[in-house]
C-alpha atoms as a PDB file:
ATOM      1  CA  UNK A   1      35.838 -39.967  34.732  1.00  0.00           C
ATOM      2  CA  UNK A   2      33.631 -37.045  33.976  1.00  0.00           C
ATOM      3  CA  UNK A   3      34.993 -33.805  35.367  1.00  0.00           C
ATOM      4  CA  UNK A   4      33.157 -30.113  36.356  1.00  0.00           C
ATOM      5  CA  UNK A   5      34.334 -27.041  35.411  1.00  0.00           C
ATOM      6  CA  UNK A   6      32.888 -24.013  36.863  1.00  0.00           C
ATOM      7  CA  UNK A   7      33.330 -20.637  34.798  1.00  0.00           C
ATOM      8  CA  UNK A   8      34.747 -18.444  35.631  1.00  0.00           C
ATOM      9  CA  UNK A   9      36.278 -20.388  39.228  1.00  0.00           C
ATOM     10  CA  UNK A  10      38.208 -22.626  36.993  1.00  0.00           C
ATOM     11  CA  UNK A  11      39.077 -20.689  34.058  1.00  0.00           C
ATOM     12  CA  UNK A  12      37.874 -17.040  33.564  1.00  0.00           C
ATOM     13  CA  UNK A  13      36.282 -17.484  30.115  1.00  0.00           C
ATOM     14  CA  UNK A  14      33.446 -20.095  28.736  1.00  0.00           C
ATOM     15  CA  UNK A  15      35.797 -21.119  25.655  1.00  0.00           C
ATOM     16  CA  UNK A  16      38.755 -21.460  28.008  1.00  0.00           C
ATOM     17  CA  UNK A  17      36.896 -24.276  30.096  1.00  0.00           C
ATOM     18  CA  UNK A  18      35.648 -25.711  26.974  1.00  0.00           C
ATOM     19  CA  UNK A  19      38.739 -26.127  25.384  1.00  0.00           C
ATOM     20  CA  UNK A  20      39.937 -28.309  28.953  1.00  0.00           C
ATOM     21  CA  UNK A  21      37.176 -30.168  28.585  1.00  0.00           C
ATOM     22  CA  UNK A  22      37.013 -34.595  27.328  1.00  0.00           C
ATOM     23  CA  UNK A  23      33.872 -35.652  26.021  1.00  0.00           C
ATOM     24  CA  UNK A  24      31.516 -36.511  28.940  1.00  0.00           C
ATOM     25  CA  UNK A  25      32.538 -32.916  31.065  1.00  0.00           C
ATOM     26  CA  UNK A  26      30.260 -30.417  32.023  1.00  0.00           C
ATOM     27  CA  UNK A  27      30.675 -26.652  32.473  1.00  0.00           C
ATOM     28  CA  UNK A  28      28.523 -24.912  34.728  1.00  0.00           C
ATOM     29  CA  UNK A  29      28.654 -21.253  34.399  1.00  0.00           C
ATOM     30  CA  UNK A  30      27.854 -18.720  37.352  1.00  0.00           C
ATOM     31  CA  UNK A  31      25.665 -15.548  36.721  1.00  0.00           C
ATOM     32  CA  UNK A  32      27.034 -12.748  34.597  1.00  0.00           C
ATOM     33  CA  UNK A  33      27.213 -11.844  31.170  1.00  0.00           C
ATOM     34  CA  UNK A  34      29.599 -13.615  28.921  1.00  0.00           C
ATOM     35  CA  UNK A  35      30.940 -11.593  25.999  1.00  0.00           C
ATOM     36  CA  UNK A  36      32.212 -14.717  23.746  1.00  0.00           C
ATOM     37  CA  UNK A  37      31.424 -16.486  20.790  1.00  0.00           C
ATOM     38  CA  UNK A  38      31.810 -20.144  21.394  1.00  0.00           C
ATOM     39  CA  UNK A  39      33.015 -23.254  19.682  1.00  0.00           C
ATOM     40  CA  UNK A  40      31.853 -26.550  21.203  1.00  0.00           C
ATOM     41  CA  UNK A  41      33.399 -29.676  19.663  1.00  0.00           C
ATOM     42  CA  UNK A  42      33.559 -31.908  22.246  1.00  0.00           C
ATOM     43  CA  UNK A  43      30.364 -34.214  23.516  1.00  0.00           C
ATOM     44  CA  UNK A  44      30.114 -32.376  26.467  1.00  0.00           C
ATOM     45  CA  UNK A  45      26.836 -30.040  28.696  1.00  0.00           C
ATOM     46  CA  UNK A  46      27.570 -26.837  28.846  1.00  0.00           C
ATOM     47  CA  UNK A  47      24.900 -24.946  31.373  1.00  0.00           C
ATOM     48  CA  UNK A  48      24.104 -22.338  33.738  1.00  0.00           C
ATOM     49  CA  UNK A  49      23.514 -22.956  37.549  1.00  0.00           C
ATOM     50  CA  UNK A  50      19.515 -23.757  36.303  1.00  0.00           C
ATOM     51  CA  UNK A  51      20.904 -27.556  35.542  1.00  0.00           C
ATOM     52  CA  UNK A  52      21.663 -28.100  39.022  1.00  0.00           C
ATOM     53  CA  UNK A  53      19.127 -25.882  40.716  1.00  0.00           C
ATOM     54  CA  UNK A  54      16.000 -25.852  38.582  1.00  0.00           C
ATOM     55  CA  UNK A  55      15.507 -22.267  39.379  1.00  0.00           C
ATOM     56  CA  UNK A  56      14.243 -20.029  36.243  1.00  0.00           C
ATOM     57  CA  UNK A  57      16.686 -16.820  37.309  1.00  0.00           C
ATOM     58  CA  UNK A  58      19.699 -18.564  36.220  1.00  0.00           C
ATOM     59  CA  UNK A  59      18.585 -18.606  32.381  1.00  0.00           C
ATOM     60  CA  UNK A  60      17.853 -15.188  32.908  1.00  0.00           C
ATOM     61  CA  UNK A  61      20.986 -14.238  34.319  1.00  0.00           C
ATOM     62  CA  UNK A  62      23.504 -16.304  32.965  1.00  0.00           C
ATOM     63  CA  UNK A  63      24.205 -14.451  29.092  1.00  0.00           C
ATOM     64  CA  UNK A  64      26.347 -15.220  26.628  1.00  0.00           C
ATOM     65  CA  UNK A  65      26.319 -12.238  24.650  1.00  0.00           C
ATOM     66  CA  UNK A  66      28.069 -12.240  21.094  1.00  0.00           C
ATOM     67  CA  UNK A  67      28.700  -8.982  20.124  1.00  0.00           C
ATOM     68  CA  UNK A  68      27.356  -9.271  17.029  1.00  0.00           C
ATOM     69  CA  UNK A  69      30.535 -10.749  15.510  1.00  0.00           C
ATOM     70  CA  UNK A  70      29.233 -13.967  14.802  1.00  0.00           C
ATOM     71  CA  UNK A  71      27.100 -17.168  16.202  1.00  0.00           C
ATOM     72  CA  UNK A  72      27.084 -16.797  19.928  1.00  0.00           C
ATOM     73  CA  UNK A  73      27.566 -20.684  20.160  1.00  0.00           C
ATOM     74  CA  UNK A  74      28.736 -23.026  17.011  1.00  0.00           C
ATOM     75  CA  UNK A  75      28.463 -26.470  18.136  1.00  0.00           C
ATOM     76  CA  UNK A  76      30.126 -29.393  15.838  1.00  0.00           C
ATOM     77  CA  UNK A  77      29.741 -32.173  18.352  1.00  0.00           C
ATOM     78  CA  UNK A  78      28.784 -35.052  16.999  1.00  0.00           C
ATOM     79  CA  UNK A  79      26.798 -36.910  19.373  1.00  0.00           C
ATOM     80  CA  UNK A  80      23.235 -36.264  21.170  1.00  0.00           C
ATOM     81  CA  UNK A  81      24.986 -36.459  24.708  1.00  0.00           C
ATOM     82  CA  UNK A  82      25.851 -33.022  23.946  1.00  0.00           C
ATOM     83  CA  UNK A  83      24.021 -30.305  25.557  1.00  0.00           C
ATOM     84  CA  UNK A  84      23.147 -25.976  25.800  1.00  0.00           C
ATOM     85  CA  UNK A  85      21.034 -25.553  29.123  1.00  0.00           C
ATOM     86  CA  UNK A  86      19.829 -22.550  30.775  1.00  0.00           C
ATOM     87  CA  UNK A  87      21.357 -19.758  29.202  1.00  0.00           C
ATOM     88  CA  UNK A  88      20.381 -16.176  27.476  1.00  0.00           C
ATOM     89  CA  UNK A  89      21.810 -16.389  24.290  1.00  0.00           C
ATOM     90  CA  UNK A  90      21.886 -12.907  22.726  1.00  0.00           C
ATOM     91  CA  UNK A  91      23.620 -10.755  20.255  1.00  0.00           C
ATOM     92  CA  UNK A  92      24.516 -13.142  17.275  1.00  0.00           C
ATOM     93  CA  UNK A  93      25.240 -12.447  14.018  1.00  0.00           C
ATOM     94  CA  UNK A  94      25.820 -14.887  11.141  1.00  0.00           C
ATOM     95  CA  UNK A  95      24.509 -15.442   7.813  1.00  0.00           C
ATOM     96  CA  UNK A  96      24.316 -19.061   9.100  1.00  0.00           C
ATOM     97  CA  UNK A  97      22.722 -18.639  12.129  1.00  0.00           C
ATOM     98  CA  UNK A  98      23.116 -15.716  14.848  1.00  0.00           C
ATOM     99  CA  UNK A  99      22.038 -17.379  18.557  1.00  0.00           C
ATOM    100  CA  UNK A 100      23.434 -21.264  18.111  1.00  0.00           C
ATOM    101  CA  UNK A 101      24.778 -22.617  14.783  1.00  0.00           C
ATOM    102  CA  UNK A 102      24.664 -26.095  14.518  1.00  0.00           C
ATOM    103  CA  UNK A 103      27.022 -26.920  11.457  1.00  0.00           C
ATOM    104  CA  UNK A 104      27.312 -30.814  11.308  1.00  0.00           C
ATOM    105  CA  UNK A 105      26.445 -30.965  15.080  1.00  0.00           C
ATOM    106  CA  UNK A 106      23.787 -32.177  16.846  1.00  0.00           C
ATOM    107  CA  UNK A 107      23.131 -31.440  20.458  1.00  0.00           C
ATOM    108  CA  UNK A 108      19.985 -30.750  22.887  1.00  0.00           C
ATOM    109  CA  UNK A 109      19.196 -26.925  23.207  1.00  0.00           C
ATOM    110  CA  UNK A 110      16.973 -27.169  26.542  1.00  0.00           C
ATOM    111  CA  UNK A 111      15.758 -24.158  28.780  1.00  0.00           C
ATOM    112  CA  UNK A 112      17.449 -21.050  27.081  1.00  0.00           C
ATOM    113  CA  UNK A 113      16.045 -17.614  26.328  1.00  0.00           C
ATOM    114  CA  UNK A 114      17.602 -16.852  22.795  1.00  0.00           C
ATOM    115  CA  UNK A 115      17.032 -13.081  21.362  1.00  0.00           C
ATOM    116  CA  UNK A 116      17.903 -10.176  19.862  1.00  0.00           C
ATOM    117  CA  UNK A 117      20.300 -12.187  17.276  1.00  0.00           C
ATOM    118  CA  UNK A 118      20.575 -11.394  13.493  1.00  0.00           C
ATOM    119  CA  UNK A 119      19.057 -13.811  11.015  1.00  0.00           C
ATOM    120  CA  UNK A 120      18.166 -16.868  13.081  1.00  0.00           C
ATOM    121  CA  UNK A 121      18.414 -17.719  16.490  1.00  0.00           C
ATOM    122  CA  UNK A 122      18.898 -21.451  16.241  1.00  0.00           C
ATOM    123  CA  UNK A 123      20.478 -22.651  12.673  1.00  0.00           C
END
């Protein structure tokens, strides 16, 4: 059965509730700026409050920001039921991609603001 995570109710970082996650989860993330850079192998969604709402604020207020240390979000799923919603993804950096890196992966990017990120935003 498909679960919910909520970050950071459940567990304080996006890669913590992640790595709980089965394929078929979802983690909804509240407002606030994220300082990670992600790793999503699982066939999971992965989203800001917009998923459930439909309201435009959440993408603008729900950032993952990744310090410029590397993609903000790698995904290696490998399965279409995987999914990025509703985020501002800022701050990447990667010769491979800076905003989402999609090495091997494949996954639906829907309704996310993605700046500011060195060499490409979506890879």
């Amino acid at each position: 059965m498909a679960r919910i995570i909520i970050i950071p109710s459940d567990y304080p970082t996006i890669q913590e509730g992640i790595d709980a996650c089965n394929d078929g989860d979802t983690v909804l993330v509240k407002p606030g700026i994220y300082y990670e850079n992600i790793d999503i192998i699982e066939n999971i969604v992965l989203a800001s409050f917009f998923l459930t709402s439909n309201n435009s604020q959440y993408i603008e207020n729900t950032i993952m920001d990744g310090s410029s240390s590397g993609p903000v979000v790698s995904i290696h799923s490998s399965d279409t039921s995987a999914a990025v919603v509703g985020f501002t993804i800022q701050n990447g950096r990667n010769y491979n991609g800076g905003g989402i890196y999609m090495r091997f992966g494949i996954a639906s990017i829907r309704n996310n603001i993605i700046k500011w990120n060195e060499s490409y935003g979506l890879l």
